[in-house]
N, C-alpha and C. Protein backbone atom coordinates (compact mmCIF):
# COMPACT_ATOMS: atom_id res chain seq x y z
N UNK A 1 -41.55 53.42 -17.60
CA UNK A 1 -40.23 53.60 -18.19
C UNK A 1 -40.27 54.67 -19.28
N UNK A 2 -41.73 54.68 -20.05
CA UNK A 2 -41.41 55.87 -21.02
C UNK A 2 -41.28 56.92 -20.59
N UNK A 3 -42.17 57.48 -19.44
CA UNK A 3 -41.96 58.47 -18.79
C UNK A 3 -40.78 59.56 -18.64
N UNK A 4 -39.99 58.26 -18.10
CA UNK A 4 -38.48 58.50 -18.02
C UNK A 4 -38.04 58.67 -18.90
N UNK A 5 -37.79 57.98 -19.68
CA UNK A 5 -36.90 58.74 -21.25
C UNK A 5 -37.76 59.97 -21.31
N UNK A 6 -39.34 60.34 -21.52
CA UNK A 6 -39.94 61.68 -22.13
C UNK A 6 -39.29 62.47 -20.80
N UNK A 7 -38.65 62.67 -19.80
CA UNK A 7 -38.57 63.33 -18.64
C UNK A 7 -36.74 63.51 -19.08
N UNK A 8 -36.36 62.75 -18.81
CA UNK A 8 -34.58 63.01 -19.88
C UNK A 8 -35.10 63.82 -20.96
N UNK A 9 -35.50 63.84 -22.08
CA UNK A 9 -35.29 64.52 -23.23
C UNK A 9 -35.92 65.67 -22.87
N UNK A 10 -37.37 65.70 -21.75
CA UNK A 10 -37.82 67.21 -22.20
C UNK A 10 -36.72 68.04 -21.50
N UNK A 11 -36.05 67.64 -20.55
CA UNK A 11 -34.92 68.45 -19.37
C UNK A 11 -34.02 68.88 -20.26
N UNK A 12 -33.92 67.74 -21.66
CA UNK A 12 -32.55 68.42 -22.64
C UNK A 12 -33.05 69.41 -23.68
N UNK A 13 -34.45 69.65 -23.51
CA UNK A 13 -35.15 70.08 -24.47
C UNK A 13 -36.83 69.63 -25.51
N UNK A 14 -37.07 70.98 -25.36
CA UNK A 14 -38.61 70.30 -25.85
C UNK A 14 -38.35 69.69 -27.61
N UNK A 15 -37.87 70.81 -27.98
CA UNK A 15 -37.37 70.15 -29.66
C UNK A 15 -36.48 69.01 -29.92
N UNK A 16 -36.12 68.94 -28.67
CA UNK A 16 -35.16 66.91 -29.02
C UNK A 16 -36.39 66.14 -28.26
N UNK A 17 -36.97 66.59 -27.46
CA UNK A 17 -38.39 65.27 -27.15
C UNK A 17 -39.05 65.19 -28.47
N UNK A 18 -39.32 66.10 -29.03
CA UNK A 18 -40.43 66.27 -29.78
C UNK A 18 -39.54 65.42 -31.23
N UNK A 19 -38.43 65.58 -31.53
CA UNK A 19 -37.43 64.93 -32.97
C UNK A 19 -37.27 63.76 -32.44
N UNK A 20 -37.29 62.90 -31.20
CA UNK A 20 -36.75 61.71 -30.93
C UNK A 20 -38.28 61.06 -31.05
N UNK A 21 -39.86 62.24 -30.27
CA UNK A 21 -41.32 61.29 -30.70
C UNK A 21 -41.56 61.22 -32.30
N UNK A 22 -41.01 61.96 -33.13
CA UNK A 22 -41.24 61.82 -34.78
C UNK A 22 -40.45 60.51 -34.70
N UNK A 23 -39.18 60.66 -34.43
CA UNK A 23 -38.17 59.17 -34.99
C UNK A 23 -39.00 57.98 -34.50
N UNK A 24 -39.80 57.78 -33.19
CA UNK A 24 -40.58 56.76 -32.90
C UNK A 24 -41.46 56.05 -33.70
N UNK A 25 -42.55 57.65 -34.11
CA UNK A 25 -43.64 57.73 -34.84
C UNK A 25 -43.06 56.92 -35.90
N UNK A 26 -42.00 57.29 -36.22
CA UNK A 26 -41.65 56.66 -37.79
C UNK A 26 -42.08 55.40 -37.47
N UNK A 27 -41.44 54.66 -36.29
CA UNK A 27 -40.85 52.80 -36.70
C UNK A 27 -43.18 52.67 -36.08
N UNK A 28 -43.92 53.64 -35.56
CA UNK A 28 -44.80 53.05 -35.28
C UNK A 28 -44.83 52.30 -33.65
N UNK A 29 -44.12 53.69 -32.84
CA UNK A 29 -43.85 53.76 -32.03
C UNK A 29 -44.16 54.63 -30.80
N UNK A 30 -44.38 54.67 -29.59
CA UNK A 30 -44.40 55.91 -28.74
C UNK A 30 -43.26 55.61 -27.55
N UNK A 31 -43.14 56.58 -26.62
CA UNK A 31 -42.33 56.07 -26.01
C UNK A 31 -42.16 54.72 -24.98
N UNK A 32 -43.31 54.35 -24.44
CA UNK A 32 -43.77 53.46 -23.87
C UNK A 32 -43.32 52.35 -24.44
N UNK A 33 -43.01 52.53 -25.71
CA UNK A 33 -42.39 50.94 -26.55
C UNK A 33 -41.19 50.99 -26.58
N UNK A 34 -40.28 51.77 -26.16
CA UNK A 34 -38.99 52.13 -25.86
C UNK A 34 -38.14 50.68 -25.39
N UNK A 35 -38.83 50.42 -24.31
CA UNK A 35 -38.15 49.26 -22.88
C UNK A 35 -38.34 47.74 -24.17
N UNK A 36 -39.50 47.52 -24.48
CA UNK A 36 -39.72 46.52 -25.46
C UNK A 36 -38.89 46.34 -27.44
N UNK A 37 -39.04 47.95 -26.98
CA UNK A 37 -37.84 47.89 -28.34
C UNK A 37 -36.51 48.86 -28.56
N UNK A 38 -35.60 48.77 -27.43
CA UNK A 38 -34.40 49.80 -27.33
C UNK A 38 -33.98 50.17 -28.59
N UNK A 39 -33.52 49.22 -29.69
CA UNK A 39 -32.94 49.10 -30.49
C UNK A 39 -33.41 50.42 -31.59
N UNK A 40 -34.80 51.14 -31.64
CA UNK A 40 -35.74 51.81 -31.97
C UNK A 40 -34.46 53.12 -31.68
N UNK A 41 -34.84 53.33 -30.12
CA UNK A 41 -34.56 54.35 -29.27
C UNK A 41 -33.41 54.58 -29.70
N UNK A 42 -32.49 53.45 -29.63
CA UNK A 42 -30.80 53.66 -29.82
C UNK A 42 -31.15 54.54 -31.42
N UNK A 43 -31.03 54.08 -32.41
CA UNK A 43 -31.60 54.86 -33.87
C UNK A 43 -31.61 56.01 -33.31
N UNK A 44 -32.79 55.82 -32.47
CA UNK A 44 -33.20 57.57 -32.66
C UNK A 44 -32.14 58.66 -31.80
N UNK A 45 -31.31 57.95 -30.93
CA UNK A 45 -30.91 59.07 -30.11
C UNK A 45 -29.00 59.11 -30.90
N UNK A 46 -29.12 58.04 -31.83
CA UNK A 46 -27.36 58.09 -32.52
C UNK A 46 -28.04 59.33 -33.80
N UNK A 47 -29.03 59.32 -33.87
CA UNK A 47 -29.88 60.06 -35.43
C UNK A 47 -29.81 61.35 -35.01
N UNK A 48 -29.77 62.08 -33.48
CA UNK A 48 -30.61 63.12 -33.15
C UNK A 48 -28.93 63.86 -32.96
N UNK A 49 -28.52 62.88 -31.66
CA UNK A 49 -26.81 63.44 -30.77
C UNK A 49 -25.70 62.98 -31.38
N UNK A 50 -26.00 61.80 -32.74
CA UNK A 50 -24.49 61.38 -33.45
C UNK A 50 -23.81 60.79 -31.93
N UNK A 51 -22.52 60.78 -31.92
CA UNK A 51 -21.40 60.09 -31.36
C UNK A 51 -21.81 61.02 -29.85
N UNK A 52 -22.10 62.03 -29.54
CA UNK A 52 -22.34 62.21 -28.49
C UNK A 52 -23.98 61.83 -27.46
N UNK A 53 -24.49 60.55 -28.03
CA UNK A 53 -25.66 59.74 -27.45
C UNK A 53 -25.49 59.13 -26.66
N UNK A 54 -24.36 59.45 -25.95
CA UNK A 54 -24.05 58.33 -24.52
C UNK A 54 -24.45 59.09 -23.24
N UNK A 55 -24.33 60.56 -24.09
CA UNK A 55 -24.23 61.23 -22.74
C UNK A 55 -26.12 61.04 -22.26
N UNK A 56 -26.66 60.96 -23.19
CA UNK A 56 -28.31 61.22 -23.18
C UNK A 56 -29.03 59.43 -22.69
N UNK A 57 -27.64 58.47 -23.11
CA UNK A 57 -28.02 57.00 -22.01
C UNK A 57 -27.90 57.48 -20.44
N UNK A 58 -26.69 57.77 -20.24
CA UNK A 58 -26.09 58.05 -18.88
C UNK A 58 -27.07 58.84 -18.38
N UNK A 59 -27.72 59.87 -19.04
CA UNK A 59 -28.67 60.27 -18.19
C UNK A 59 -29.74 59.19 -17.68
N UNK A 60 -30.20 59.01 -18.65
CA UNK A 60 -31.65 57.59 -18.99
C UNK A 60 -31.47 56.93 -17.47
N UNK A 61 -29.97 56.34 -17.65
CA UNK A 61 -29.79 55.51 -16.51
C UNK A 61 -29.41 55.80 -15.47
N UNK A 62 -29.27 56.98 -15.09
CA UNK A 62 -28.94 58.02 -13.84
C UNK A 62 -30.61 57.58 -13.55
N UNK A 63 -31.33 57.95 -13.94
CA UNK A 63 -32.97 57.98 -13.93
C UNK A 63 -33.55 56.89 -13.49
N UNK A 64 -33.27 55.71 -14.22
CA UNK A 64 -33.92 54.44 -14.33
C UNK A 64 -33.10 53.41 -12.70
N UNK A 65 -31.99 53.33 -12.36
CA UNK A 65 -31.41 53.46 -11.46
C UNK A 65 -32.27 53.38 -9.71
N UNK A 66 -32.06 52.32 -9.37
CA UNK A 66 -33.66 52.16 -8.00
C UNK A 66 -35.03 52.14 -8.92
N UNK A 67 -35.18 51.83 -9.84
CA UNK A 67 -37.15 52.11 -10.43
C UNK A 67 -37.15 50.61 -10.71
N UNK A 68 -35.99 50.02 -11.09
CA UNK A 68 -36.21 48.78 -11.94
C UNK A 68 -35.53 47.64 -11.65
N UNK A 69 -35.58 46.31 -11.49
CA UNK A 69 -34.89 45.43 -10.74
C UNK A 69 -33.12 45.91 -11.69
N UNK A 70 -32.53 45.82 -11.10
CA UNK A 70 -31.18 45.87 -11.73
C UNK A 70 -30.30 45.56 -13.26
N UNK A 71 -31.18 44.17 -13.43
CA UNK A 71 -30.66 43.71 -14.40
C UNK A 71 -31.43 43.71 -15.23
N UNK A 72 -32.52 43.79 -15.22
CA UNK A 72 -33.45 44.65 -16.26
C UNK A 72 -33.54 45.70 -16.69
N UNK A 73 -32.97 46.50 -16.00
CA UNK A 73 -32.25 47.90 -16.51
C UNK A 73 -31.07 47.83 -17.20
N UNK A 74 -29.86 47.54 -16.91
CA UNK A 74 -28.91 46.85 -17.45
C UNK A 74 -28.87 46.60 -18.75
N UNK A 75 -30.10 45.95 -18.84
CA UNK A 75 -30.14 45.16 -20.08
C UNK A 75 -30.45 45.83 -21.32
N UNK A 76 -31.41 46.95 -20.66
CA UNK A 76 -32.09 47.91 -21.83
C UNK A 76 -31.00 49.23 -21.75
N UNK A 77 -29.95 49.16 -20.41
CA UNK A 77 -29.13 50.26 -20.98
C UNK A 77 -27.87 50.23 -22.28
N UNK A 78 -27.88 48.39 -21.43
CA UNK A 78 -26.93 48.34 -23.29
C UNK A 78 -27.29 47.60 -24.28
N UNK A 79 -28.90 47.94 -24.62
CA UNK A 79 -29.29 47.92 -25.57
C UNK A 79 -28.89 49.32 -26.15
N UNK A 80 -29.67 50.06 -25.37
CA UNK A 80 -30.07 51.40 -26.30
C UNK A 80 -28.52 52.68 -26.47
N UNK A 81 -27.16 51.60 -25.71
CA UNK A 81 -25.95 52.00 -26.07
C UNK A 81 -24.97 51.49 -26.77
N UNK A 82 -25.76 50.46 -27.80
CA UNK A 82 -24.91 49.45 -28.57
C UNK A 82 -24.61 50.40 -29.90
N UNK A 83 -22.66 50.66 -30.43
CA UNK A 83 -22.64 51.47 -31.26
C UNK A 83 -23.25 51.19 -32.42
């Protein structure tokens, strides 16, 4: 699953992968801890895109979409899209 988020952000850019792995680093994080701690991720991607961070879920979950039983995806998409 981290994969996927590092594969969304580098497509939007290497300098928003690289500002969203500092915001991780902060909480003591990599991306791999993403799925276990959305709430992290959400921070970092309202910190990076402000009010336009939905568009950078919708990708996530364009992605994640067939990889993961359904509702386990689901679950971490509205985590990491809770305003």
């Amino acid at each position: 699953m981290g994969s996927i988020i590092e594969k969304v952000l580098m497509e939007i850019g290497v300098t928003t992968h690289n500002k969203i792995a500092e915001i991780l680093a902060d909480h003591n994080m990599t991306f791999s801890d993403c799925y276990q701690n959305p709430d992290v991720l959400n921070f970092a991607l309202k910190e990076l895109f402000g009010d336009a961070y939905l568009v950078t879920v919708d990708k996530i979950k364009n992605e994640l979409i067939g990889l993961q039983e359904y509702k386990t995806v689901n679950a971490f998409i509205e985590a990491i899209s809770e305003p």
